[in-house]
PDB file of N, CA and C in Angstrom:
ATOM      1  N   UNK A   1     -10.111 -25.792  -4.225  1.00  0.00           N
ATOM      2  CA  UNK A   1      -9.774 -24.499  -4.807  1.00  0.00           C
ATOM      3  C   UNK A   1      -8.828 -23.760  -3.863  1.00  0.00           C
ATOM      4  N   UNK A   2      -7.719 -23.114  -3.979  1.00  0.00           N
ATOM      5  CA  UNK A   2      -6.528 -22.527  -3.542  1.00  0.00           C
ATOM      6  C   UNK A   2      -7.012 -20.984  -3.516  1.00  0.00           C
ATOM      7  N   UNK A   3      -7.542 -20.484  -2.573  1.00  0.00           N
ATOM      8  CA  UNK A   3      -7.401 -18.984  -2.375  1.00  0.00           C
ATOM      9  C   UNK A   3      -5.580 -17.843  -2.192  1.00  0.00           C
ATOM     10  N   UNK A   4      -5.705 -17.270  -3.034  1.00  0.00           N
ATOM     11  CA  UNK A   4      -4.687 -16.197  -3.219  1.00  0.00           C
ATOM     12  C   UNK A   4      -4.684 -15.624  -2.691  1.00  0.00           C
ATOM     13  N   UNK A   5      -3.528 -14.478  -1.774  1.00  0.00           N
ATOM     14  CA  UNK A   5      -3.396 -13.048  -1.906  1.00  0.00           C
ATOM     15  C   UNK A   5      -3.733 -12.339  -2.644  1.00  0.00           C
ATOM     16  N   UNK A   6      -4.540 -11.207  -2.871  1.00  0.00           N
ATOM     17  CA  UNK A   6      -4.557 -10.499  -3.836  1.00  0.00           C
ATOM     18  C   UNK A   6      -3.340  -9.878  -4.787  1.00  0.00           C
ATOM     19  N   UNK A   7      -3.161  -9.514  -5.317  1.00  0.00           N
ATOM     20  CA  UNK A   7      -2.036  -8.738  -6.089  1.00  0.00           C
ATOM     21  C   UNK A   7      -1.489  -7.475  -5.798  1.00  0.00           C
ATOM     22  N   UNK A   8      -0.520  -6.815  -5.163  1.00  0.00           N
ATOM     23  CA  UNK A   8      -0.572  -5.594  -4.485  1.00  0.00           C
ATOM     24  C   UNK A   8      -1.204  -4.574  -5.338  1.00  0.00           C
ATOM     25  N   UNK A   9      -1.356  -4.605  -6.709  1.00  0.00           N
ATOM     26  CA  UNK A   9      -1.914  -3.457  -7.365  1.00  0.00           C
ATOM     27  C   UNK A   9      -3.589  -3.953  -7.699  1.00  0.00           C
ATOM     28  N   UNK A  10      -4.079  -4.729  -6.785  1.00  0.00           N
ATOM     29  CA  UNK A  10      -5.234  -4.999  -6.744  1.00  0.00           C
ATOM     30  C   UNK A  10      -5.896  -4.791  -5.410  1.00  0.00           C
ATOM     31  N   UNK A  11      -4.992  -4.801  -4.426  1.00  0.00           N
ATOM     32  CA  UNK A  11      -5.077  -4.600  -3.316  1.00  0.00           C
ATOM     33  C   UNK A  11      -4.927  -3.148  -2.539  1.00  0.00           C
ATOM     34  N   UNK A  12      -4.407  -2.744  -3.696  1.00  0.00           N
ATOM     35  CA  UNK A  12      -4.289  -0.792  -3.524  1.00  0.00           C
ATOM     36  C   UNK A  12      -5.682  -0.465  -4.386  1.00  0.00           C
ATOM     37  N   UNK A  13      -6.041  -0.966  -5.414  1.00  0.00           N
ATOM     38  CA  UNK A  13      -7.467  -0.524  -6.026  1.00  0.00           C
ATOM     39  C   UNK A  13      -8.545  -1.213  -4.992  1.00  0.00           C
ATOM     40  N   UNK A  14      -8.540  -1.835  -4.323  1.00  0.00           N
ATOM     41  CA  UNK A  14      -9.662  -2.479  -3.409  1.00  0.00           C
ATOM     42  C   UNK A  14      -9.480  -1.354  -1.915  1.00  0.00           C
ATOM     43  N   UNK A  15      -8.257  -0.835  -1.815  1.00  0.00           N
ATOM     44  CA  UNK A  15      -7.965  -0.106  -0.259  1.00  0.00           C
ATOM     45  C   UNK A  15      -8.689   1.319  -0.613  1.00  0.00           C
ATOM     46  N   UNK A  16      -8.541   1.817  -1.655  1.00  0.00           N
ATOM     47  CA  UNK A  16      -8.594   3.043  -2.752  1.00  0.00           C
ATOM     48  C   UNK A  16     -10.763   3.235  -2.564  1.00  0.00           C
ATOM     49  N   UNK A  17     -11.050   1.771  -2.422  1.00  0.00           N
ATOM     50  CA  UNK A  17     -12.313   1.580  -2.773  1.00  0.00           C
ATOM     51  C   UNK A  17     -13.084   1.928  -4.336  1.00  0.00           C
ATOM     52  N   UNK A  18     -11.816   1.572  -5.338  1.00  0.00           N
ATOM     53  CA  UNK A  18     -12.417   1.779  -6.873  1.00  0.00           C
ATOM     54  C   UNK A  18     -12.376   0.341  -6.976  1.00  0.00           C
ATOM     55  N   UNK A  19     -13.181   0.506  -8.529  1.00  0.00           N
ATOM     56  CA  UNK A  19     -13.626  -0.628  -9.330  1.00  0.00           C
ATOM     57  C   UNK A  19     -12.599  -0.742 -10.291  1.00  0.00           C
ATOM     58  N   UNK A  20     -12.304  -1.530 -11.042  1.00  0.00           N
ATOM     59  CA  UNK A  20     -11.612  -1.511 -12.597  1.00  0.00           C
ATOM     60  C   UNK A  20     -12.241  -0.444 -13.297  1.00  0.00           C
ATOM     61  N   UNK A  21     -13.180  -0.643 -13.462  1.00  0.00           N
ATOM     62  CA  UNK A  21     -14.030   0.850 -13.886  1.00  0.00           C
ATOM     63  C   UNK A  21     -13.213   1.982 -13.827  1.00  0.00           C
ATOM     64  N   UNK A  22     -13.347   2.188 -12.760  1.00  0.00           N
ATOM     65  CA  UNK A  22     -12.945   3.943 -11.837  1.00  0.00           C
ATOM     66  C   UNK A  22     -11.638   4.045 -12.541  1.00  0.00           C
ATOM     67  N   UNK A  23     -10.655   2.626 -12.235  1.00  0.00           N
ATOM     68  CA  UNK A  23      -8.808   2.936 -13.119  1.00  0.00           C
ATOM     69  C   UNK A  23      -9.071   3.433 -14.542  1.00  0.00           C
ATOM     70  N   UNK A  24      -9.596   2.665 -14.576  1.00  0.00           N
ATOM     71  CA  UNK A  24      -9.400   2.588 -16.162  1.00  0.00           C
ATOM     72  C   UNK A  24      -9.762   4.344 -17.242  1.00  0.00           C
ATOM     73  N   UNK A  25     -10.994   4.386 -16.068  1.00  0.00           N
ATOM     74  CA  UNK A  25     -11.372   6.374 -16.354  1.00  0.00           C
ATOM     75  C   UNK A  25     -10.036   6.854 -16.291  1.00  0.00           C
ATOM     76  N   UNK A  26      -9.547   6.970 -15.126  1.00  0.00           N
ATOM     77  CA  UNK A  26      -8.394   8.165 -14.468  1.00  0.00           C
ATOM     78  C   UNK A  26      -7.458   7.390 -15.396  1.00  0.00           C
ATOM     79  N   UNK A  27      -7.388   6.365 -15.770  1.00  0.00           N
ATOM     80  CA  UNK A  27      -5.863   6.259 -16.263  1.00  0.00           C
ATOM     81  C   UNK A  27      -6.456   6.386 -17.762  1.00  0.00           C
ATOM     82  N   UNK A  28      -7.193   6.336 -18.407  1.00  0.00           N
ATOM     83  CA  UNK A  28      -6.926   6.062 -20.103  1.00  0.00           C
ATOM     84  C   UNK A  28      -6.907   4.718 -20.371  1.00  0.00           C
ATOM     85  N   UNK A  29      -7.034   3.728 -19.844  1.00  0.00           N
ATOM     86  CA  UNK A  29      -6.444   2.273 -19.823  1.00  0.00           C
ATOM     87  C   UNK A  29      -7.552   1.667 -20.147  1.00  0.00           C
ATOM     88  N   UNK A  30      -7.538   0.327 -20.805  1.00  0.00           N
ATOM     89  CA  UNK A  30      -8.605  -0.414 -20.541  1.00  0.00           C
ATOM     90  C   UNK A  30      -8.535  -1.184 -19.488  1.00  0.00           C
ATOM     91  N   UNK A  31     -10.273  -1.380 -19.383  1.00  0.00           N
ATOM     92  CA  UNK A  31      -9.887  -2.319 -17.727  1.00  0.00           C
ATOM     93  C   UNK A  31      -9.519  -3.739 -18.272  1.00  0.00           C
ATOM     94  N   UNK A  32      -9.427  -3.958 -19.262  1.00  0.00           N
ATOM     95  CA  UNK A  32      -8.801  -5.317 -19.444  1.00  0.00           C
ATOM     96  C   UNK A  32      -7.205  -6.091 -19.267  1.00  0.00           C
ATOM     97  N   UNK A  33      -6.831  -4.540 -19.787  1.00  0.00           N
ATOM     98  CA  UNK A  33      -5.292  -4.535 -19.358  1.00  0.00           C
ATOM     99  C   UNK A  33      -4.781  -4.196 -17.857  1.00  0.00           C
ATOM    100  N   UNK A  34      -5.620  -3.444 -17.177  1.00  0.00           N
ATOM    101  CA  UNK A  34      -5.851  -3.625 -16.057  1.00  0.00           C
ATOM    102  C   UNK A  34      -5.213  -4.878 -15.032  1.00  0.00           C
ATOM    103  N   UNK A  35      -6.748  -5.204 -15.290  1.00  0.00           N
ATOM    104  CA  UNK A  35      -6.974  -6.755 -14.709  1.00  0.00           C
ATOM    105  C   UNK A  35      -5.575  -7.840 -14.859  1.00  0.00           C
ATOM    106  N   UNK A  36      -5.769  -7.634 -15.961  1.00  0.00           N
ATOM    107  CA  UNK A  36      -4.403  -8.656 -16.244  1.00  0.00           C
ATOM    108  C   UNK A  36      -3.073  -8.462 -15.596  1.00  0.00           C
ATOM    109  N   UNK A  37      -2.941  -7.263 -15.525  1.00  0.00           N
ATOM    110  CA  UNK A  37      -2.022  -6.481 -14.863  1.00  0.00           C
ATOM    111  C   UNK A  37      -1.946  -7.000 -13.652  1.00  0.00           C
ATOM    112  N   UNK A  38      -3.168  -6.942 -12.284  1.00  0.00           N
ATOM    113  CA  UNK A  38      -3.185  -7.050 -11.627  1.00  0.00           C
ATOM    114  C   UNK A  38      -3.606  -8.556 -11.443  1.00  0.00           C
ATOM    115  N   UNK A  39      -3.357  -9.394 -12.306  1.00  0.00           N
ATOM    116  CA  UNK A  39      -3.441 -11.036 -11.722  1.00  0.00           C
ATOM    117  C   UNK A  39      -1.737 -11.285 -12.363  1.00  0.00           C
ATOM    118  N   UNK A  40      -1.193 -10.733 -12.607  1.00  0.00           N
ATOM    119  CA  UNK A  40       0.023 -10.893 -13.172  1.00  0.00           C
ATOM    120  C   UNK A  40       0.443 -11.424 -14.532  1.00  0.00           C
ATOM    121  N   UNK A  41      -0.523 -11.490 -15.151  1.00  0.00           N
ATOM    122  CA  UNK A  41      -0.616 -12.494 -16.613  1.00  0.00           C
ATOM    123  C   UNK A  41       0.156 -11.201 -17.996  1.00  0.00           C
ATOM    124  N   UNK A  42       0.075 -10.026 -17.565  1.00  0.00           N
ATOM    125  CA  UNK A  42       0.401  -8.972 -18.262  1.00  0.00           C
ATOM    126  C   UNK A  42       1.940  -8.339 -18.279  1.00  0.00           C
ATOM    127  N   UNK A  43       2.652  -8.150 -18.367  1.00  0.00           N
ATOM    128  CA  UNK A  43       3.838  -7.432 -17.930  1.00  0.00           C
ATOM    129  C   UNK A  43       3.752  -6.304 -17.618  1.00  0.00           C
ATOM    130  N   UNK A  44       4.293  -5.472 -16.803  1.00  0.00           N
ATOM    131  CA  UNK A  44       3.839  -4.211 -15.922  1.00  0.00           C
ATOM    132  C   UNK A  44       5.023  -3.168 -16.732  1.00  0.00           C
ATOM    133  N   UNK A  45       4.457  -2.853 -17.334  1.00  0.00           N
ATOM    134  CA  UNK A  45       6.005  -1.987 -18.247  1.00  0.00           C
ATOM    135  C   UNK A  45       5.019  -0.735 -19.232  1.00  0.00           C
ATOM    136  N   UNK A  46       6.211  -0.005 -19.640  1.00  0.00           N
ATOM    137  CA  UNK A  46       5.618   1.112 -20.396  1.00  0.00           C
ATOM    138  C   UNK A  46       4.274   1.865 -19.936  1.00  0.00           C
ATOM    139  N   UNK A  47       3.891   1.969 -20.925  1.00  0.00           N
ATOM    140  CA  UNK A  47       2.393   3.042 -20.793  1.00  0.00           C
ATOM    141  C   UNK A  47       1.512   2.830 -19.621  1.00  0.00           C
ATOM    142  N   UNK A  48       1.410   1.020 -19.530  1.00  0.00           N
ATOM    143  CA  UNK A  48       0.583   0.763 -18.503  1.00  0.00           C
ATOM    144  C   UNK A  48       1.171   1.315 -17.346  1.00  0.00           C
ATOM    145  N   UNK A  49       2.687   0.834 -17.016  1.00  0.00           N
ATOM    146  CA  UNK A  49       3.198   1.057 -15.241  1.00  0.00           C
ATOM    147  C   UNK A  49       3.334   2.451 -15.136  1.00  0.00           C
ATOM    148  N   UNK A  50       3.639   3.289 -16.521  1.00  0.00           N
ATOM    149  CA  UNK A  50       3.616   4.952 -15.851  1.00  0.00           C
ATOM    150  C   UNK A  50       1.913   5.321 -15.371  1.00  0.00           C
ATOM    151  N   UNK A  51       1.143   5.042 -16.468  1.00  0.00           N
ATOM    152  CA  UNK A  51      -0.329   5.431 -15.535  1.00  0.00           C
ATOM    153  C   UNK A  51      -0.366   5.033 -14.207  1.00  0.00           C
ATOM    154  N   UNK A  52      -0.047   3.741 -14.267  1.00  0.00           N
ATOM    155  CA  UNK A  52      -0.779   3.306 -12.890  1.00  0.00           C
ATOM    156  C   UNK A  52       0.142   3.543 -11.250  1.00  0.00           C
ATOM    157  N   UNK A  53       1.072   3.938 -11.966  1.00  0.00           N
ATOM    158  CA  UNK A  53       2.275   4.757 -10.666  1.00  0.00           C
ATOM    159  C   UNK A  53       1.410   6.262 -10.709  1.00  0.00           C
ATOM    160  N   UNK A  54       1.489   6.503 -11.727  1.00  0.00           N
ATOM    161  CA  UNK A  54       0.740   8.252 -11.517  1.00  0.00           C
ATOM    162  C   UNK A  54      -0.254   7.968 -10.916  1.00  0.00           C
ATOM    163  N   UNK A  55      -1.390   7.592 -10.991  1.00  0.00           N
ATOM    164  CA  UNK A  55      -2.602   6.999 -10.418  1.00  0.00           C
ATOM    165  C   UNK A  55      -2.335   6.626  -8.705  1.00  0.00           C
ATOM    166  N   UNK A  56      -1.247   5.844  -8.629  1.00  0.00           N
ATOM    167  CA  UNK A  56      -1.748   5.279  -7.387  1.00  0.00           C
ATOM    168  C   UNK A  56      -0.376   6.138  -6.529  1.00  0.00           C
ATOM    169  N   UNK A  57      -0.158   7.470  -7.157  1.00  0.00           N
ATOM    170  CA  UNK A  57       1.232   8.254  -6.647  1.00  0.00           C
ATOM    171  C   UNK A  57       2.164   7.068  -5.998  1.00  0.00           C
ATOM    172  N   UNK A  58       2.701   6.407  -6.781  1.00  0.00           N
ATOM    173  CA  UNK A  58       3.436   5.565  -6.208  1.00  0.00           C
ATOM    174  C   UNK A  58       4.750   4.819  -7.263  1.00  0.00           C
ATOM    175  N   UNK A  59       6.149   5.606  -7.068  1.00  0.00           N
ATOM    176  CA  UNK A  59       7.559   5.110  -7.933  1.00  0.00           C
ATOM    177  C   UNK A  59       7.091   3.984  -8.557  1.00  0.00           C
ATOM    178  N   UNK A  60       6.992   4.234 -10.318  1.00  0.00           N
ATOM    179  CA  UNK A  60       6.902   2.813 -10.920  1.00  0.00           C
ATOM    180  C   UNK A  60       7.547   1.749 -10.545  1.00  0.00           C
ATOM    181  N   UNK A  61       8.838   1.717  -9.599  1.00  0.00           N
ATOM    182  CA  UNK A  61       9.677   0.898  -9.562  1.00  0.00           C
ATOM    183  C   UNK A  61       9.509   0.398  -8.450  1.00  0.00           C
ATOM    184  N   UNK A  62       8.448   1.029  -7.490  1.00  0.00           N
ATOM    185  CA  UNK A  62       7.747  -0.003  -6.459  1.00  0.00           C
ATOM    186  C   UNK A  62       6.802  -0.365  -6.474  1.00  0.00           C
ATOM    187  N   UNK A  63       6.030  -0.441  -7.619  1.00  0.00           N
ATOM    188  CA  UNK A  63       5.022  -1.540  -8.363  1.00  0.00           C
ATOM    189  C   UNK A  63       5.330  -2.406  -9.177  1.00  0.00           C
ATOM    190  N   UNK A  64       6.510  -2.620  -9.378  1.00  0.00           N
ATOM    191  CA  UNK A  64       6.988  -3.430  -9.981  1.00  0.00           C
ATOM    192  C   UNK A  64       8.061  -4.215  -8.971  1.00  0.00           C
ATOM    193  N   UNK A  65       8.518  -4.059  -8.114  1.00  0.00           N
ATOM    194  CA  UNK A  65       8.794  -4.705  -7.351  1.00  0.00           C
ATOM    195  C   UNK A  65       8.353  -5.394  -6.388  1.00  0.00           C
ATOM    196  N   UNK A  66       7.012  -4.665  -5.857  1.00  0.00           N
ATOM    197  CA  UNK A  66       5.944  -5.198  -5.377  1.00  0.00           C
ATOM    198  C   UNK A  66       5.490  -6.264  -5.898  1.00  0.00           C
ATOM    199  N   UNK A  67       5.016  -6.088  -7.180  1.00  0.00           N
ATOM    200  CA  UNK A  67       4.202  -7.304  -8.092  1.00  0.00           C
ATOM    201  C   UNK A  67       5.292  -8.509  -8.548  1.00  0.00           C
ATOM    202  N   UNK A  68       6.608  -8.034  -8.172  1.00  0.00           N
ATOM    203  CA  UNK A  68       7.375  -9.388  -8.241  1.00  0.00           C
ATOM    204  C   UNK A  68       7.311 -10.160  -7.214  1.00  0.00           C
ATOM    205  N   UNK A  69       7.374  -9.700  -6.370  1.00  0.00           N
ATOM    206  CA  UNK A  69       7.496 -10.224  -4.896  1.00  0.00           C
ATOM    207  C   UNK A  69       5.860 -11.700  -4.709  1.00  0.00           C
ATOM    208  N   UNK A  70       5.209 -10.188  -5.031  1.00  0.00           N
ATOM    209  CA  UNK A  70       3.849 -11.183  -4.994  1.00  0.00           C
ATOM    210  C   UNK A  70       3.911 -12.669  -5.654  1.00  0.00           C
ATOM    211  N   UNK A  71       4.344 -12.283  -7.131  1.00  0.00           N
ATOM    212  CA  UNK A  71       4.168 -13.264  -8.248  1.00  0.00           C
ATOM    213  C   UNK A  71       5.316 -14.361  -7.857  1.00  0.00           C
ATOM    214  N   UNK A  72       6.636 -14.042  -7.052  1.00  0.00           N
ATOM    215  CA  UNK A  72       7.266 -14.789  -6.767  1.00  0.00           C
ATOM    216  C   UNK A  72       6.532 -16.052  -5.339  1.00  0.00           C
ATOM    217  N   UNK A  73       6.427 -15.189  -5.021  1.00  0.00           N
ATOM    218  CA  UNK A  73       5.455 -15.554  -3.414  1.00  0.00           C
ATOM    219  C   UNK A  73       4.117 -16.839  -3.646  1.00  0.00           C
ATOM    220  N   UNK A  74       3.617 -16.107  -5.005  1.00  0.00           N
ATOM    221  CA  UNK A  74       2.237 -17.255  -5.268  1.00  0.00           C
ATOM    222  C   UNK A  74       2.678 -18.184  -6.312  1.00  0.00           C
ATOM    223  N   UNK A  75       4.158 -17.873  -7.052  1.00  0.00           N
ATOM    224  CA  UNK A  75       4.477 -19.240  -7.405  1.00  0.00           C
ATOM    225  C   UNK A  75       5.258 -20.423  -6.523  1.00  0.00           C
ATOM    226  N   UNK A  76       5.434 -19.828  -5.187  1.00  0.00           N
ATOM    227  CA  UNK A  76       5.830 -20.611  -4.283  1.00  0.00           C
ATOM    228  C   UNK A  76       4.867 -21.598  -3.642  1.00  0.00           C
ATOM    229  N   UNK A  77       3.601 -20.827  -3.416  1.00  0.00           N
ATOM    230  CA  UNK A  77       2.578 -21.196  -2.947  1.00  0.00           C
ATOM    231  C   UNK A  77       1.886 -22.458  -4.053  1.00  0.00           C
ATOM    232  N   UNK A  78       2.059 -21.880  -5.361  1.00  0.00           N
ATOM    233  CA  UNK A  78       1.838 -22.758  -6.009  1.00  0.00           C
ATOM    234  C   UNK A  78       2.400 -24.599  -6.355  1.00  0.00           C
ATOM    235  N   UNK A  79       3.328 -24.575  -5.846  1.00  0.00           N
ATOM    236  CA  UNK A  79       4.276 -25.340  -5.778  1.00  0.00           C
ATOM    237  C   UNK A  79       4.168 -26.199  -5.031  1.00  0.00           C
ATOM    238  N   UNK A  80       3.706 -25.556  -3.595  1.00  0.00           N
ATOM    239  CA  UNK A  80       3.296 -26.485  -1.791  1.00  0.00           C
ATOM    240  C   UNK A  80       2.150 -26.679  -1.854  1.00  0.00           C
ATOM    241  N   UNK A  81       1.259 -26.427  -3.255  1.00  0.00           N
ATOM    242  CA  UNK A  81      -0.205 -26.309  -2.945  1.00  0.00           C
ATOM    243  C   UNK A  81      -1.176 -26.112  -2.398  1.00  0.00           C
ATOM    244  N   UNK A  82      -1.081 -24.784  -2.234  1.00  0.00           N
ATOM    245  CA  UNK A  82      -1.521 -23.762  -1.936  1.00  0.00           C
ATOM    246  C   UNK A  82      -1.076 -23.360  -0.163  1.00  0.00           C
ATOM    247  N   UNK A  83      -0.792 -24.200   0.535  1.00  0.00           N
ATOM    248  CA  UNK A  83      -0.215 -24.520   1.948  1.00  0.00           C
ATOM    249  C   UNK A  83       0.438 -23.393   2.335  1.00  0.00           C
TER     250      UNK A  83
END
């Protein structure tokens, strides 16, 4: 089994010390979209990336650059297996 980095917008809700829970209150969101969000399976756009920039006071456009970086990073990793 290949352990990950977390996802930076999973890794700001874990620094934050909330649950999916806790986002999902403050933002209106479900935590499902959430989650997904933060394993990258979701696209980070519209309704979702303005909450969760308001939420985590942080330029939508550096959560989204962030979460590219990542997603670029662990498909690299993916590639060398896991190495």
């Amino acid at each position: 089994m290949t352990l990950t980095r977390p996802s930076p917008l999973r890794a700001r809700r874990l620094l934050r010390g909330e649950r999916l829970r806790d986002v999902a209150r403050a933002t209106g969101l479900h935590e499902t979209y959430i989650s997904l969000a933060e394993r990258g399976d979701r696209v980070l756009g519209g309704r979702l990336l303005v909450r969760l920039a308001e939420h985590y006071a942080t330029p939508a456009e550096v959560l989204v650059l962030e979460m590219r970086r990542w997603a670029s990073r662990e498909s690299e990793a993916g590639r060398r297996g896991g190495k």
